[in-house]
C-alpha atoms as a PDB file:
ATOM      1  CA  UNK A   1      -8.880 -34.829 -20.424  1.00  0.00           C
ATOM      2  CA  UNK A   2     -10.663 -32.830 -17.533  1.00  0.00           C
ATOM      3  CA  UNK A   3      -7.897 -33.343 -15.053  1.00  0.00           C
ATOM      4  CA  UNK A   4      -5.600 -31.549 -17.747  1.00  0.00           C
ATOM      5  CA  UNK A   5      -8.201 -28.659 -18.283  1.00  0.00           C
ATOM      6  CA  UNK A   6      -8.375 -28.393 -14.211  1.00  0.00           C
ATOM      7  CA  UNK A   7      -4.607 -28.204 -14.170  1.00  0.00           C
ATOM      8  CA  UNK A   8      -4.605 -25.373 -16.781  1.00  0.00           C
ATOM      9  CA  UNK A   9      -7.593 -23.450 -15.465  1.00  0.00           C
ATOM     10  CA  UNK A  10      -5.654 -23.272 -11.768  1.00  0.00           C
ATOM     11  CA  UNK A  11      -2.263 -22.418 -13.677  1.00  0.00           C
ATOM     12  CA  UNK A  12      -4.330 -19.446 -15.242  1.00  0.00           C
ATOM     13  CA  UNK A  13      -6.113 -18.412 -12.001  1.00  0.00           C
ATOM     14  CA  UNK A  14      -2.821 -18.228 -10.129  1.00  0.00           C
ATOM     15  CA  UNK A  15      -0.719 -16.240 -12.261  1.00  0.00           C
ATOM     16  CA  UNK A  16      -3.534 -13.480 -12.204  1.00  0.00           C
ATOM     17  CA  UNK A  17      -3.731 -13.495  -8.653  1.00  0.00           C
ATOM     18  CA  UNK A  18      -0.225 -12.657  -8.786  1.00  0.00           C
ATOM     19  CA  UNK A  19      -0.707  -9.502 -10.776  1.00  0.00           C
ATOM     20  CA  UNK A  20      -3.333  -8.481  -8.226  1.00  0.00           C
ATOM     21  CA  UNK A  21      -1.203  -8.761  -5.742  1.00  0.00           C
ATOM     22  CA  UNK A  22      -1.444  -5.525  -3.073  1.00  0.00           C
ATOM     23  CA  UNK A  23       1.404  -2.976  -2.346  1.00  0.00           C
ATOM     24  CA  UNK A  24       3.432  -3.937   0.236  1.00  0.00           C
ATOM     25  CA  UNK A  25       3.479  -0.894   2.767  1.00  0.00           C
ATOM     26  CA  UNK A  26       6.836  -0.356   4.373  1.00  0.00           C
ATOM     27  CA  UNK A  27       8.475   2.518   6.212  1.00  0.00           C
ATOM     28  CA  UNK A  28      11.472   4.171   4.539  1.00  0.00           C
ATOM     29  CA  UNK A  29      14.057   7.023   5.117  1.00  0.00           C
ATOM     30  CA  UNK A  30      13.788   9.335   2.184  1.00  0.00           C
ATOM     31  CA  UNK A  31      16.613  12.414   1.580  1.00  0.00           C
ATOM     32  CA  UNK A  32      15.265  15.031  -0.729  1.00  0.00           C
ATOM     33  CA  UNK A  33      18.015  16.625  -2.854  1.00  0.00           C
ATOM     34  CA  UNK A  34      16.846  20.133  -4.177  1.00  0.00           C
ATOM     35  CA  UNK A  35      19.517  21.550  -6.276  1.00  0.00           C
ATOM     36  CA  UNK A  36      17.485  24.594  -7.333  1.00  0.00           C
ATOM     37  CA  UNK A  37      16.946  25.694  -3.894  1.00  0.00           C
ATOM     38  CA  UNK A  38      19.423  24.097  -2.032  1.00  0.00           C
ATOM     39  CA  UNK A  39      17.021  22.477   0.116  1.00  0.00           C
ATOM     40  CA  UNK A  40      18.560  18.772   1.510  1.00  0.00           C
ATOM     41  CA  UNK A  41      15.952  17.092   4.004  1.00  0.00           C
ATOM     42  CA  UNK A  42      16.023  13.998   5.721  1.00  0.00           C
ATOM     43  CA  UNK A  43      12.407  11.897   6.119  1.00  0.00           C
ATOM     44  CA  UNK A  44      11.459   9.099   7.640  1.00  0.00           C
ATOM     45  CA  UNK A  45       7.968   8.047   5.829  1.00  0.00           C
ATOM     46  CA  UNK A  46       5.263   5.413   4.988  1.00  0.00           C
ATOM     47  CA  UNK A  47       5.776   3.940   0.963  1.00  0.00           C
ATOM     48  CA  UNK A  48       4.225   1.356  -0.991  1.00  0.00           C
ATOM     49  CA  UNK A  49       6.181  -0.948  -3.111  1.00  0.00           C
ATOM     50  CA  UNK A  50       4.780  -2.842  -5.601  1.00  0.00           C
ATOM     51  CA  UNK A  51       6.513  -6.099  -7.705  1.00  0.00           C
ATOM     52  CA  UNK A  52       9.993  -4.470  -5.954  1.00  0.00           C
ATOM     53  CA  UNK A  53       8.983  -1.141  -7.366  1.00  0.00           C
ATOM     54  CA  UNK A  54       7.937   2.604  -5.040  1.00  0.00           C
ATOM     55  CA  UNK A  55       4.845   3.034  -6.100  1.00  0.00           C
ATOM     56  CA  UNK A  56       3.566   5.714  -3.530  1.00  0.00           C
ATOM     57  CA  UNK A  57       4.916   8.305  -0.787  1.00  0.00           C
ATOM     58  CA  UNK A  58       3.215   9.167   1.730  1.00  0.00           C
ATOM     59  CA  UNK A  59       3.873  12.802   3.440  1.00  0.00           C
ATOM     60  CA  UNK A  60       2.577  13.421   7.290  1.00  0.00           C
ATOM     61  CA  UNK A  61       0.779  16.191   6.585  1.00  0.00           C
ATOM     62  CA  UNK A  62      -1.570  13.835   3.839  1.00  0.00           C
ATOM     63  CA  UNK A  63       0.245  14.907   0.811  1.00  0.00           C
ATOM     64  CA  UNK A  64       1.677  12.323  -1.398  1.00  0.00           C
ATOM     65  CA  UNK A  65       3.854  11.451  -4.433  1.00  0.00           C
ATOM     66  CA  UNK A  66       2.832   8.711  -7.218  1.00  0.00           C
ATOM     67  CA  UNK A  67       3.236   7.820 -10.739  1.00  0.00           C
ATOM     68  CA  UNK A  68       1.588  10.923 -11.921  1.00  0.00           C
ATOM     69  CA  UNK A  69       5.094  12.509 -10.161  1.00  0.00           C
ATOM     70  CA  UNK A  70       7.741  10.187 -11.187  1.00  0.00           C
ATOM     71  CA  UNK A  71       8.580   6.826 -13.084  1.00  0.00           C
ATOM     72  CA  UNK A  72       8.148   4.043 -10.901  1.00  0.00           C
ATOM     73  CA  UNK A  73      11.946   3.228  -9.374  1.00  0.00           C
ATOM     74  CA  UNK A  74      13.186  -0.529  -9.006  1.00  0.00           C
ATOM     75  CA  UNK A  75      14.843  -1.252  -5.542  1.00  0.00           C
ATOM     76  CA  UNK A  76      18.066  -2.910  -5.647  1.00  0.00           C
ATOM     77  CA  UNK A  77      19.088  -5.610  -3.662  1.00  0.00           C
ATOM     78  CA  UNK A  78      19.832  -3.163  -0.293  1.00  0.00           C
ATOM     79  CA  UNK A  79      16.114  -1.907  -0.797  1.00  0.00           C
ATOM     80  CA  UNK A  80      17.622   1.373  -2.214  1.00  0.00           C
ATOM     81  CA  UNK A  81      16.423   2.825  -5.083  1.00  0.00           C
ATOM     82  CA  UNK A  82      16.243   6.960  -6.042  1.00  0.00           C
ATOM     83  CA  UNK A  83      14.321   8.738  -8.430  1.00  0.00           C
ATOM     84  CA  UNK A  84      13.926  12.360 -10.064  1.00  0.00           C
ATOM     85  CA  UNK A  85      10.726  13.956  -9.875  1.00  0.00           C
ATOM     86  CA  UNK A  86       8.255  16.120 -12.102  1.00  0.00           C
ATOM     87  CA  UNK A  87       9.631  18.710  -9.703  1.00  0.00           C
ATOM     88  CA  UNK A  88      13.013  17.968 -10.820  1.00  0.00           C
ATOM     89  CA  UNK A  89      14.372  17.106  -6.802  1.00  0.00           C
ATOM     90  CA  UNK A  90      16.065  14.191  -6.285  1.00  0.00           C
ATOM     91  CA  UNK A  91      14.580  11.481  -4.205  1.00  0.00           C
ATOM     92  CA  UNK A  92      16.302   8.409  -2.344  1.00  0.00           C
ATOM     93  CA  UNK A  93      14.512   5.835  -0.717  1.00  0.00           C
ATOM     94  CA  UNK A  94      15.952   3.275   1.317  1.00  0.00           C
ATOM     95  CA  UNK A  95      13.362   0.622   2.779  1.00  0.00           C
ATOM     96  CA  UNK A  96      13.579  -0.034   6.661  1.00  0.00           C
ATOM     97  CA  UNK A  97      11.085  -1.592   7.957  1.00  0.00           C
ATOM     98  CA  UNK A  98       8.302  -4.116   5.921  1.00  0.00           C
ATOM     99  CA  UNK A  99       5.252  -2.609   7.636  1.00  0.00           C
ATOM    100  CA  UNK A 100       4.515   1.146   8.392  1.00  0.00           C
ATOM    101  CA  UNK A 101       5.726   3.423  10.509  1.00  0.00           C
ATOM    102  CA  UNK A 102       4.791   4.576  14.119  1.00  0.00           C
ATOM    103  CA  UNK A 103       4.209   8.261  14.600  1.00  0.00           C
END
């Protein structure tokens, strides 16, 4: 009976360490589509992804764009994923590199 409740207590401790699991911090080339303005721009920045998911953008002058800016993209299976913002500009995000980038 205590080598069952061992089994389930590690079951349970495992599958929460997987939902503490940290953002993975990749570089990415990001376009930024403003229709308003007409403003197209090319980046190459830092992200986080989370459970295959952006989480977080990371600008070079410090600035950066979360979930309090847009709903949380999926990538697809070519690490591409895009997303509108609060701003209403257009954001794609392709993943090229699985650790961050070197200014």
């Amino acid at each position: 009976m205590t080598s069952k409740y061992s089994m389930l207590f590690s079951v349970i401790v495992l599958t929460s360490l997987s939902f503490c699991a940290k953002p993975k911090r990749c570089c990415a080339k990001i376009r930024y589509t403003n229709k308003k303005s007409g403003v197209i721009s090319n980046y190459t920045l830092n992200v986080e992804v989370k459970n295959n998911k952006l989480k977080t953008i990371y600008f070079r002058n410090g600035g950066w764009l979360d979930n309090s800016h847009f709903t949380e993209p999926e990538f697809n299976s070519k690490n591409e994923t895009e997303f509108i913002s609060d701003a209403n500009a257009k954001y794609n995000v392709i993943l090229i590199d699985d650790k961050y980038c070197d200014f």
